[in-house]
Protein backbone atom coordinates (compact mmCIF):
# COMPACT_ATOMS: atom_id res chain seq x y z
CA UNK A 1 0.00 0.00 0.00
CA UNK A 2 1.34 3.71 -0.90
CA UNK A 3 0.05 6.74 0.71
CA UNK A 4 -0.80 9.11 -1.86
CA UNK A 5 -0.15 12.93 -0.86
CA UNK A 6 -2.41 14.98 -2.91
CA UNK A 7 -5.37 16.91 -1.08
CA UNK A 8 -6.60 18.55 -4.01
CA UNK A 9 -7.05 14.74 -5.10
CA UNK A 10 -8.14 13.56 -2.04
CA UNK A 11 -10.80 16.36 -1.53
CA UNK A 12 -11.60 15.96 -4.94
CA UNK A 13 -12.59 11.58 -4.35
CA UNK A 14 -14.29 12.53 -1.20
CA UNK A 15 -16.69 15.23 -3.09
CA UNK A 16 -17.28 12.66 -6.04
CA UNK A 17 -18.80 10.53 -4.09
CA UNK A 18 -20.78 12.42 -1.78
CA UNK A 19 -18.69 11.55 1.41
CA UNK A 20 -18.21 14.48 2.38
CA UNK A 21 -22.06 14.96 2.75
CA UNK A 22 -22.55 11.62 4.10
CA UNK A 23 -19.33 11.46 7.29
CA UNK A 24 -18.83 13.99 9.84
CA UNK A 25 -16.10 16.71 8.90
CA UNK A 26 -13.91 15.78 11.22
CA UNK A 27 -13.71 12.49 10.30
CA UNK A 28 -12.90 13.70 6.70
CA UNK A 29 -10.12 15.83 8.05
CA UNK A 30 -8.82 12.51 9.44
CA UNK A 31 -8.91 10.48 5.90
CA UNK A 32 -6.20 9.61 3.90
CA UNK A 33 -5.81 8.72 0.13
CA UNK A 34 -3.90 5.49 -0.46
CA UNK A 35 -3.59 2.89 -3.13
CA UNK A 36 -3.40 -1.29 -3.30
CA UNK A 37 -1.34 -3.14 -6.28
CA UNK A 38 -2.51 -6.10 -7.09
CA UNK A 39 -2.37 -9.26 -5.19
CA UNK A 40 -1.93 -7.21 -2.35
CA UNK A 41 -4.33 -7.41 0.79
CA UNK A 42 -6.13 -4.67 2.29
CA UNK A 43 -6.81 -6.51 5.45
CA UNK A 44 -5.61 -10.20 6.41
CA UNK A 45 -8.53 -12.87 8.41
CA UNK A 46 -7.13 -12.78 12.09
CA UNK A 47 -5.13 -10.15 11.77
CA UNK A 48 -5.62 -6.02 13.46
CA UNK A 49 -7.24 -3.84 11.58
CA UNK A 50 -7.07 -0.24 12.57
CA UNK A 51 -8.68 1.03 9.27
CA UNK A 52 -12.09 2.00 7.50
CA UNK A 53 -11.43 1.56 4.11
CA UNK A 54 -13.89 3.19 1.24
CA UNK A 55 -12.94 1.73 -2.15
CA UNK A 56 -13.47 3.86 -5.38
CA UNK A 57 -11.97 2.17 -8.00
CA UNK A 58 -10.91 -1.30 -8.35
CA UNK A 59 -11.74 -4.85 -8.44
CA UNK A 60 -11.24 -7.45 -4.96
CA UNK A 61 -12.11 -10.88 -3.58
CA UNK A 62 -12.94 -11.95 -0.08
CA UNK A 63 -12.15 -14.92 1.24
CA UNK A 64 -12.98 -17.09 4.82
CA UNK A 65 -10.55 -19.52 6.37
CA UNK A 66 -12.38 -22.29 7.09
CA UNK A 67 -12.02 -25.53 10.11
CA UNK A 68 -10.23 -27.44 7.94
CA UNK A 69 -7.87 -24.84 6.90
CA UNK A 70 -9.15 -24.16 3.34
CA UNK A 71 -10.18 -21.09 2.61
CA UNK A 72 -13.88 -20.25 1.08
CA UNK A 73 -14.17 -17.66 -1.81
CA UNK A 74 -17.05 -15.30 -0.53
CA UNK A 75 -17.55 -12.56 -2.52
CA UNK A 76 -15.42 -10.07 -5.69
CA UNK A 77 -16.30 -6.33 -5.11
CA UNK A 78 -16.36 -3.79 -8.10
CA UNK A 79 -16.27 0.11 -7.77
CA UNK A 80 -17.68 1.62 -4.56
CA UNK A 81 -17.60 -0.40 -1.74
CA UNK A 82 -16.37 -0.52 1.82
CA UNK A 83 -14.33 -2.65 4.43
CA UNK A 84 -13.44 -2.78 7.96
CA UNK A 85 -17.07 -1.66 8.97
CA UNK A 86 -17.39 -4.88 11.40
CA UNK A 87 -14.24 -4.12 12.79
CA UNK A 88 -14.69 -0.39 12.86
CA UNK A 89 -18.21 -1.63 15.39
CA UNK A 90 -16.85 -4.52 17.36
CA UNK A 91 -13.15 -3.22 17.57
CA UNK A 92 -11.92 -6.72 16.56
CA UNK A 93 -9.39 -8.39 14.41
CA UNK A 94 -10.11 -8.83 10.49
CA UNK A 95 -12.79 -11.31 9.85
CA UNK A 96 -11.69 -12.40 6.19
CA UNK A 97 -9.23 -11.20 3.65
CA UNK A 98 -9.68 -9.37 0.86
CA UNK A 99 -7.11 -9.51 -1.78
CA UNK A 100 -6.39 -7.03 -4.51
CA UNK A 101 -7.32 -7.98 -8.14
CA UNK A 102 -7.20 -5.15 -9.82
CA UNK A 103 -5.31 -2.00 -8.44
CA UNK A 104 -7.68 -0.52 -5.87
CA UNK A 105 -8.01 3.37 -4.91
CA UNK A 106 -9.44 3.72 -1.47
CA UNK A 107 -10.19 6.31 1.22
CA UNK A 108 -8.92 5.24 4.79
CA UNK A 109 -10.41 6.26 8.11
CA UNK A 110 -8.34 4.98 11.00
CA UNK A 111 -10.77 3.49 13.78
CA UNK A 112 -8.51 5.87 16.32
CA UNK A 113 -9.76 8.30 16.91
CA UNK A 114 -12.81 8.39 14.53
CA UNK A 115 -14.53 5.05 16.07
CA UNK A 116 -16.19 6.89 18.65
CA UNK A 117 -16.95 10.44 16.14
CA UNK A 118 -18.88 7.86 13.92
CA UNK A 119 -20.57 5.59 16.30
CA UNK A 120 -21.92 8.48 18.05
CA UNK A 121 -23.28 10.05 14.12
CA UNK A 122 -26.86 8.90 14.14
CA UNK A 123 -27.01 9.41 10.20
CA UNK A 124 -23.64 7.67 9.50
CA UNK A 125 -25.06 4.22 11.17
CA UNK A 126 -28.22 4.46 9.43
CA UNK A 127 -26.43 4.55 6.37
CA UNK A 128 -24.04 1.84 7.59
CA UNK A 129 -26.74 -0.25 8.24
CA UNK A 130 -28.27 -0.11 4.85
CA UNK A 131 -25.07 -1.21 3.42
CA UNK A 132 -24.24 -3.59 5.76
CA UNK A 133 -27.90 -5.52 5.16
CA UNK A 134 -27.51 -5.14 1.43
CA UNK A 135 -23.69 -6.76 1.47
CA UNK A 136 -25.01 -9.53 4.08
CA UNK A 137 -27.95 -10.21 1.91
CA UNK A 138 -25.96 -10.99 -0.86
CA UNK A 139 -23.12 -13.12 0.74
CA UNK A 140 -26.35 -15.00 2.16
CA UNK A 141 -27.12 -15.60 -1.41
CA UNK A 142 -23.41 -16.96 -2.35
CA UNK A 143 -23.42 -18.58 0.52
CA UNK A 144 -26.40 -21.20 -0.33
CA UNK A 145 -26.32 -21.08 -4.15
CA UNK A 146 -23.13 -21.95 -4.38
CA UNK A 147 -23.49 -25.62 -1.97
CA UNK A 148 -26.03 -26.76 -5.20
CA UNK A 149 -24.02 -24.97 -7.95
CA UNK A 150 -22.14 -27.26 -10.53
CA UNK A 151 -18.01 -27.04 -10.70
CA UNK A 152 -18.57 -25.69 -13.93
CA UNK A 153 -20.89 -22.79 -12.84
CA UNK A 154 -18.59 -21.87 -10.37
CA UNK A 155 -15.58 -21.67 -12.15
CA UNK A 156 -17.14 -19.84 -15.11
CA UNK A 157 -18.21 -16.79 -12.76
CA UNK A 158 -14.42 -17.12 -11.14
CA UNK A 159 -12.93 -16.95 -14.58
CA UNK A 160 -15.37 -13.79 -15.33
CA UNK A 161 -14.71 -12.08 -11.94
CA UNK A 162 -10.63 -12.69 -12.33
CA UNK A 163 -9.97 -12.01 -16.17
CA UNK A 164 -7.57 -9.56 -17.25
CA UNK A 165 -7.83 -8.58 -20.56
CA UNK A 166 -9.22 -12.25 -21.96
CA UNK A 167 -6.77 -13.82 -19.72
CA UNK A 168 -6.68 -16.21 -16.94
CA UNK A 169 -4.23 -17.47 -14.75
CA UNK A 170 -4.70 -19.11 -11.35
CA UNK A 171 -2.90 -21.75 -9.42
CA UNK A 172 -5.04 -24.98 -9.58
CA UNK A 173 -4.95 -26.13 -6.29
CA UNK A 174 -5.54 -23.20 -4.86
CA UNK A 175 -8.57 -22.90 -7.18
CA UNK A 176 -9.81 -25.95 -6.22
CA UNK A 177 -9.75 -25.15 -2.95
CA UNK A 178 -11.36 -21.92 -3.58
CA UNK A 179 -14.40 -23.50 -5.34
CA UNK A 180 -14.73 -26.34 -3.26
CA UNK A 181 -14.02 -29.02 -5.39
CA UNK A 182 -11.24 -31.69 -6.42
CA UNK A 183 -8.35 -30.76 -8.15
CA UNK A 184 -9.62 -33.42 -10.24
CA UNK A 185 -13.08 -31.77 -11.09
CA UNK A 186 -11.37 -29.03 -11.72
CA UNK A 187 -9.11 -29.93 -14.35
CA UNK A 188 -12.40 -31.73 -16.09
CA UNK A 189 -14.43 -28.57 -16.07
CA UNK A 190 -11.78 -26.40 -17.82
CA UNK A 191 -11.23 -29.42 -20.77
CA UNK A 192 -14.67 -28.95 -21.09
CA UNK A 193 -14.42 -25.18 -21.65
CA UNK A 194 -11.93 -25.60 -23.62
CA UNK A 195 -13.50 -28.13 -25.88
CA UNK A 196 -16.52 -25.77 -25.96
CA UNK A 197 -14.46 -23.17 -27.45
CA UNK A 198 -14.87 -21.20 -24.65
CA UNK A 199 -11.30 -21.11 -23.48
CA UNK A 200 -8.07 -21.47 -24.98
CA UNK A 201 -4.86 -23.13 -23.25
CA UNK A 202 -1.71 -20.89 -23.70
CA UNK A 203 1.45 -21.32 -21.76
CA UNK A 204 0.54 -19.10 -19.04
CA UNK A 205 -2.83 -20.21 -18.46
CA UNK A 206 -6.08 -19.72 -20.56
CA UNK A 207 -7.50 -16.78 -23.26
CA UNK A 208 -11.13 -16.26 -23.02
CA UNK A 209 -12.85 -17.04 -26.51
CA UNK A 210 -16.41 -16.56 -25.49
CA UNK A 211 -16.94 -14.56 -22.66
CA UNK A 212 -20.94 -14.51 -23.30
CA UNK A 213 -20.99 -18.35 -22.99
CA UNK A 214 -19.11 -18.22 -19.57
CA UNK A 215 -21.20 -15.61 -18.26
CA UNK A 216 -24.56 -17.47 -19.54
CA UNK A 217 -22.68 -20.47 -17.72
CA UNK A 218 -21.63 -17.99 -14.67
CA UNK A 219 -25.73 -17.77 -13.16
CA UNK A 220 -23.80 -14.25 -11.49
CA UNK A 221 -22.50 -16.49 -8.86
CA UNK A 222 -19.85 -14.30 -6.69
CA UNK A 223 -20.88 -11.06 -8.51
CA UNK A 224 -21.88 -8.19 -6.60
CA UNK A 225 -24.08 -5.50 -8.75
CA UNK A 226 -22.30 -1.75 -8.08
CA UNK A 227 -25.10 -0.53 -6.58
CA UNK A 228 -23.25 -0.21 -2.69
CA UNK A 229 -22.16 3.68 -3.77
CA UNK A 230 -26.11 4.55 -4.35
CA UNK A 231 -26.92 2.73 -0.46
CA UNK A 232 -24.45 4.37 1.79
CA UNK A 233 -24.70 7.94 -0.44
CA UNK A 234 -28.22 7.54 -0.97
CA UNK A 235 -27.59 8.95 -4.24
């Protein structure tokens, strides 16, 4: 992560999106501009995290370690969206990861010494709580489609949500473990795409040939519509 010192930036992000209508000033005052490469993590499952983090531009995924010590994909996030807002409530550790996909351009609040400024702002917990039931609801809805979803359906959102520029490249085993499924099942399901057209092996990994087959196969498993900006804003 890289701090970005620019206020006329900064002041400029923060009008954009309405924050500055929607957060107490002082808490504004306190915010700070920074930036995530890819395949870097904005916050770490068990680890502290002392910061609210607004996204504006980029592309994550969120992850759960489970009992067994795999971990469970959960959601990607697109555009507007926030994290830390558990932790920022029950001053607690991280409870997933979220890992860069696509560079991300955030707004940070640290929890100290804004918790108590925001928990306090009747207007900012309403709002928090409208986002909050709207990104619950829809992990709900990951959550049980995805125990009667088909390898194939799976992996055909995962290859949508990951894609860079009609390519994809991900370890196998950890994508197996990712989906829930055999490495096995896994390697069937992408000789099928393959021998659908659909994908193409290179030496790096795959191209996408036809991304409107994979997202007919996809059922928007994982995907989260960008529609978080117009619930916290109320814009």
């Amino acid at each position: 992560m890289i701090i970005i010192n620019d206020e006329k930036l900064k002041q400029q992000l923060i009008e954009s999106v309405h924050l500055d209508q929607a957060l107490p000033l002082e808490v504004c005052a306190q915010m700070k501009l920074c930036k995530f490469d890819a395949h870097e993590y904005i916050c770490v499952e068990f680890e502290p995290l002392a910061n609210l983090y607004f996204m504006l531009k980029g592309k994550c995924m969120v992850t759960k370690l489970l009992s067994n010590g795999k971990r469970n994909l959960i959601s990607f996030y697109e555009g507007f969206t926030l994290f830390g807002e558990i932790e920022l409530i029950e001053n607690t550790k991280a409870s997933c990861s979220v890992e860069v996909l696509e560079s991300a351009l955030c707004l940070m609040i640290p929890h100290e010494p804004c918790r108590k400024i925001l928990l306090a702002d009747i207007q900012f917990m309403n709002r928090l709580c409208s986002f909050f039931t709207q990104k619950m609801r829809h992990n709900d809805h990951n959550a049980s489609i995805t125990q009667h979803c088909t390898t194939e359906e799976k992996l055909a959102s995962y290859i949508i949500s990951t894609q860079r520029n009609h390519q994809f490249r991900e370890n196998h085993t950890q994508l197996a473990e990712y989906l829930g499924c055999s490495h096995r099942q896994l390697l069937r399901a992408l000789k099928q795409f393959c021998l659908r057209g659909w994908l193409k092996k290179t030496e790096t990994g795959y191209q996408l040939i036809c991304l409107d087959e994979l997202k007919a196969a996809a059922n928007d498993i994982y995907m989260l519509d960008n529609e978080m900006a117009r619930i916290f804003i109320g814009q």
